[in-house]
Protein backbone atom coordinates (compact mmCIF):
# COMPACT_ATOMS: atom_id res chain seq x y z
CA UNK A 1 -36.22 -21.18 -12.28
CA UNK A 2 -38.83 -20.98 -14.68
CA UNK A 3 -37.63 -20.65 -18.15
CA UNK A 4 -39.68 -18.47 -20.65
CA UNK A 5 -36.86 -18.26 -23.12
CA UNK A 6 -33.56 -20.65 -24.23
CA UNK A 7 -30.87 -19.78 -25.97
CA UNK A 8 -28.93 -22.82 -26.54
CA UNK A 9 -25.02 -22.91 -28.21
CA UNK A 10 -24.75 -26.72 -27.99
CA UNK A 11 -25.34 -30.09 -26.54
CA UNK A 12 -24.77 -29.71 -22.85
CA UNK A 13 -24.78 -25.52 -22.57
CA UNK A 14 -27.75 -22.75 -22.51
CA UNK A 15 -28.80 -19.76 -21.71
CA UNK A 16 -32.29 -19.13 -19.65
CA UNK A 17 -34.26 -16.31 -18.89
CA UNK A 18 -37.40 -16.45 -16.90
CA UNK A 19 -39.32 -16.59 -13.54
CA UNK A 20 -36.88 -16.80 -10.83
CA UNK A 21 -36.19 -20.09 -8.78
CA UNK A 22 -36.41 -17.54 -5.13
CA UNK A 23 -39.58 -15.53 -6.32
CA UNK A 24 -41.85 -15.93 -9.54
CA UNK A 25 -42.35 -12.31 -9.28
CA UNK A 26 -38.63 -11.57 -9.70
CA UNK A 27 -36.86 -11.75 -13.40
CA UNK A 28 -33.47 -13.88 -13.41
CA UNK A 29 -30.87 -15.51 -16.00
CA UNK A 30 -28.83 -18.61 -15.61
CA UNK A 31 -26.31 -20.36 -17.50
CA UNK A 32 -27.15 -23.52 -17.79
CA UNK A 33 -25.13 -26.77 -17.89
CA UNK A 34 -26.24 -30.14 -18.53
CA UNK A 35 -24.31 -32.98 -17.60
CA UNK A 36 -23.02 -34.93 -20.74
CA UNK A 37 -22.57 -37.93 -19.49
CA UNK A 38 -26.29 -38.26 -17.67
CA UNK A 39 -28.10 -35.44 -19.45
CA UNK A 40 -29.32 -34.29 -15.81
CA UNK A 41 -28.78 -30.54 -14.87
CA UNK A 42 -25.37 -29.32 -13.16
CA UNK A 43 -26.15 -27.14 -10.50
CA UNK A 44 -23.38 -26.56 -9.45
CA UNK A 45 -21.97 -25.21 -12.90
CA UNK A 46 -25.50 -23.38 -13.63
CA UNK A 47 -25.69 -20.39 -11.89
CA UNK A 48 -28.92 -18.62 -11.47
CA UNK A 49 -28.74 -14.61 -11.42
CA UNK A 50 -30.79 -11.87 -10.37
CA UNK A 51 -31.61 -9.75 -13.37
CA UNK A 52 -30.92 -6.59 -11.47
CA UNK A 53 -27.39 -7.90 -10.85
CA UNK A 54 -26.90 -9.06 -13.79
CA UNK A 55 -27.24 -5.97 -15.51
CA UNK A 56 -24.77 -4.66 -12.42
CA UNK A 57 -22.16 -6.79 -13.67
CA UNK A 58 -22.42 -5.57 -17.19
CA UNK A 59 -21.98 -2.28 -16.32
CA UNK A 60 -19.57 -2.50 -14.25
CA UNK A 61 -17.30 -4.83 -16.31
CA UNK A 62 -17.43 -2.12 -18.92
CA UNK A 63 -16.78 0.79 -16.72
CA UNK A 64 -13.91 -1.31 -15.00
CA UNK A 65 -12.45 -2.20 -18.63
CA UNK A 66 -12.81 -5.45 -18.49
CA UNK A 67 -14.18 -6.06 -21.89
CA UNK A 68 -11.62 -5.51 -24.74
CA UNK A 69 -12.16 -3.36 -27.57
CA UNK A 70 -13.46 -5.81 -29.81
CA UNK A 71 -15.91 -7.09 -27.39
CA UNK A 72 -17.08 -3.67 -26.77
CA UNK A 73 -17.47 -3.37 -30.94
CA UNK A 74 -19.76 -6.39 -30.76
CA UNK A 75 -22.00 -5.63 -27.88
CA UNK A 76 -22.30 -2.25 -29.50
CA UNK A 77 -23.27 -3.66 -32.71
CA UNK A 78 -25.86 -5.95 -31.23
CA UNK A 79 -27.38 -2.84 -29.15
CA UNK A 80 -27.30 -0.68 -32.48
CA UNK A 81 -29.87 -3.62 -34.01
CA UNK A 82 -32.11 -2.99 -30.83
CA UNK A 83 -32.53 0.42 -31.10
């Protein structure tokens, strides 16, 4: 992957968006986790996603009730800032 934006929450966790890893065409997001002890990526704890899926399993979550209320309150409220 090739980031073009980080959203990092602490030391050894981060969120990427950018140029993905199987084509640089292709939009994808990964969560990211760095290994504390060595500071070198975890790839097998950072998974790399399709943007198209990811987006999928949004949707789906919600439509399968998966998020609680609360969680639906704060997605909403972020979206409401968006629009």
């Amino acid at each position: 992957m090739n980031p073009k934006d980080t959203f990092k929450d602490n030391s050894s966790h981060s969120i990427e968006w950018g140029e993905a890893t199987w084509d640089n065409s292709e939009f994808s997001i990964r969560n990211r986790y760095d290994n504390p002890k060595t500071g070198k990526f975890n790839y097998a704890g950072s998974a790399e996603i399709p943007w198209e899926d990811f987006k999928m399993m949004i949707e789906q979550s919600i439509t399968r009730g998966h998020f609680t209320e609360p969680e639906l309150i704060e997605i909403l409220k972020e979206i409401a800032k968006k629009l």
